[in-house]
C-alpha atoms as a PDB file:
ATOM      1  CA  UNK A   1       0.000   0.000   0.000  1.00  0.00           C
ATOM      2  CA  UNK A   2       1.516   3.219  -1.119  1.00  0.00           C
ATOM      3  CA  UNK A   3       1.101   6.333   0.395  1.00  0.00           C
ATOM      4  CA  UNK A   4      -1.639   7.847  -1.983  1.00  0.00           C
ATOM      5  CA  UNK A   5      -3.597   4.325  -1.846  1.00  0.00           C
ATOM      6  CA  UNK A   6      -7.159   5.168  -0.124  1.00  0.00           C
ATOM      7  CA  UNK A   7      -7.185   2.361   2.070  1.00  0.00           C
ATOM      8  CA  UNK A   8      -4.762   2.272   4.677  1.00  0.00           C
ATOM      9  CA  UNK A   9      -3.219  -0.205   7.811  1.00  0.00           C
ATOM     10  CA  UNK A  10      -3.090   1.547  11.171  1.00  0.00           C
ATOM     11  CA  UNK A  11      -2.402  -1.089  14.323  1.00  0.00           C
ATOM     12  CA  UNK A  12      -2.744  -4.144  12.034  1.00  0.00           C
ATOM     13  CA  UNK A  13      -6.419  -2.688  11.267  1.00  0.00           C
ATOM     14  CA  UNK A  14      -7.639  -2.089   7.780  1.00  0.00           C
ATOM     15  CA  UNK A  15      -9.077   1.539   7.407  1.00  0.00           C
ATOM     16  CA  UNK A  16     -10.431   3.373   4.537  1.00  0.00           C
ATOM     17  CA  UNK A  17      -9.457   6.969   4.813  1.00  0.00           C
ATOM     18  CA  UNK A  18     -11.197   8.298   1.579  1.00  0.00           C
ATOM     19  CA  UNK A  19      -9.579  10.294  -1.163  1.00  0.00           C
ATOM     20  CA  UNK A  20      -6.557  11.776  -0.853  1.00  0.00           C
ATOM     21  CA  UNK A  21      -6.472  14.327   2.093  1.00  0.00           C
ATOM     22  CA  UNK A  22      -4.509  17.349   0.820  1.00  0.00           C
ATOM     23  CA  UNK A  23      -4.457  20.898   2.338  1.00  0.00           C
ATOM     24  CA  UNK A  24      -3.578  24.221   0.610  1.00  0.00           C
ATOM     25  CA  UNK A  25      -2.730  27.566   2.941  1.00  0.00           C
ATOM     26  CA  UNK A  26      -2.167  31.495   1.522  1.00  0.00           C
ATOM     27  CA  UNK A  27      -0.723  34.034   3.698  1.00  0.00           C
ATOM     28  CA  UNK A  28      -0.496  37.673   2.925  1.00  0.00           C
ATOM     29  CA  UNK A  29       1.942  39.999   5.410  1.00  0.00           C
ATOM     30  CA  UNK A  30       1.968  43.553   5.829  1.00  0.00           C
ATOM     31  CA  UNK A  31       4.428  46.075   7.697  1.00  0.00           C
ATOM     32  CA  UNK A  32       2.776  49.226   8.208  1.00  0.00           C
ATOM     33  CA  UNK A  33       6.074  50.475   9.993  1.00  0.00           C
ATOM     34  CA  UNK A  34       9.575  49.157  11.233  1.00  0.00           C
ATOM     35  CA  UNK A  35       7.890  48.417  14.318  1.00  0.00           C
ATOM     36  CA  UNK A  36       4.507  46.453  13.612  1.00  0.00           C
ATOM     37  CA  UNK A  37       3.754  43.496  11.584  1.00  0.00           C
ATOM     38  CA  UNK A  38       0.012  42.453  10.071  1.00  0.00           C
ATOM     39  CA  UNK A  39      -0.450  39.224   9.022  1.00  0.00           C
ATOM     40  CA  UNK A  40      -3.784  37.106   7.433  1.00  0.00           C
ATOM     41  CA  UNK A  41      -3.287  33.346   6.648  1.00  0.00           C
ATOM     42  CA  UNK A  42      -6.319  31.188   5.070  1.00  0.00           C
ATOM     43  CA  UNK A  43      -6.344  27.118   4.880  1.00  0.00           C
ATOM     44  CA  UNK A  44      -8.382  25.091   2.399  1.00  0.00           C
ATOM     45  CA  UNK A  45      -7.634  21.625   4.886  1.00  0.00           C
ATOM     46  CA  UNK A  46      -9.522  18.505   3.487  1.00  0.00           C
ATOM     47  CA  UNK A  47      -7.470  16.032   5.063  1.00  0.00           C
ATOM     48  CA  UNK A  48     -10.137  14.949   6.912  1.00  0.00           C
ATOM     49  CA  UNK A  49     -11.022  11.307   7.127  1.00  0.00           C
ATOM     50  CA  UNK A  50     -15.079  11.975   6.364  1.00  0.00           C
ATOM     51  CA  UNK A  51     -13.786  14.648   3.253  1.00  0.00           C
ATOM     52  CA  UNK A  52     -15.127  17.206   5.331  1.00  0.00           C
ATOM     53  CA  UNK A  53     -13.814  20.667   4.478  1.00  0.00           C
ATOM     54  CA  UNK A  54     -12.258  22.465   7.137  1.00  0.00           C
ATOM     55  CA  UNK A  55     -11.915  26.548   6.444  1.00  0.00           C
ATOM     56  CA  UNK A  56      -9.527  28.083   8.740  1.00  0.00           C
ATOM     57  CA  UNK A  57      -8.427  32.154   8.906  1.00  0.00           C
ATOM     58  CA  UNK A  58      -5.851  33.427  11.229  1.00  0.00           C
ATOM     59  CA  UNK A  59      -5.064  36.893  11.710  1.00  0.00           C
ATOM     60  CA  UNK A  60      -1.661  38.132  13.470  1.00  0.00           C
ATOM     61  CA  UNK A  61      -0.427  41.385  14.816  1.00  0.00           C
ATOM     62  CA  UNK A  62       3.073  41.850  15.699  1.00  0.00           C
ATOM     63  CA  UNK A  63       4.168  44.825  17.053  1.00  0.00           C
ATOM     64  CA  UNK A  64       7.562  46.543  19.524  1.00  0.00           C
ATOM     65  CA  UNK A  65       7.035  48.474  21.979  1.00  0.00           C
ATOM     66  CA  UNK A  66       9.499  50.223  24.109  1.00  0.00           C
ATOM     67  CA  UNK A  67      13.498  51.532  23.844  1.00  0.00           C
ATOM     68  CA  UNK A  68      15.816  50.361  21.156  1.00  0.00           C
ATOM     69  CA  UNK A  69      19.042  51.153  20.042  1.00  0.00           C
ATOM     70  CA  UNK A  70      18.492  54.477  17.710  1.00  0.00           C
ATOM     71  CA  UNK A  71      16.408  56.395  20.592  1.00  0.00           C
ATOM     72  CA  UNK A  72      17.644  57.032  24.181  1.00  0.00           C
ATOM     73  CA  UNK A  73      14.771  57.545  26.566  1.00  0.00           C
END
């Protein structure tokens, strides 16, 4: 059994995991400034074992706060 077979061997038992599963992720990041980061990722996941699609979003903010090397305070 290979690994893109749709039945499958787990513990000695025989188990039929359906097509393929497979999952596909974007991300798109932004840096409004030296100082902050934005950040979206979206996942297309269908891996799984009823073929159920699974839709997940994240969204990320990133930012520095506080002194650093080019100011004194």
């Amino acid at each position: 059994m290979g690994a893109s077979a749709d039945v499958y061997q787990v513990s000695g038992v025989q188990q039929n995991l359906g097509p393929e599963p497979w999952r596909a992720s974007a991300m798109v990041d932004f840096n409004p400034s030296e100082f902050s980061r934005i950040r979206f990722q979206y996942t297309y996941d269908m891996s799984s074992r009823t073929g159920q699609v699974n839709n997940e979003v994240l969204a990320q903010f990133l930012f520095t706060i506080g002194a650093h090397s080019a100011h004194t305070f």
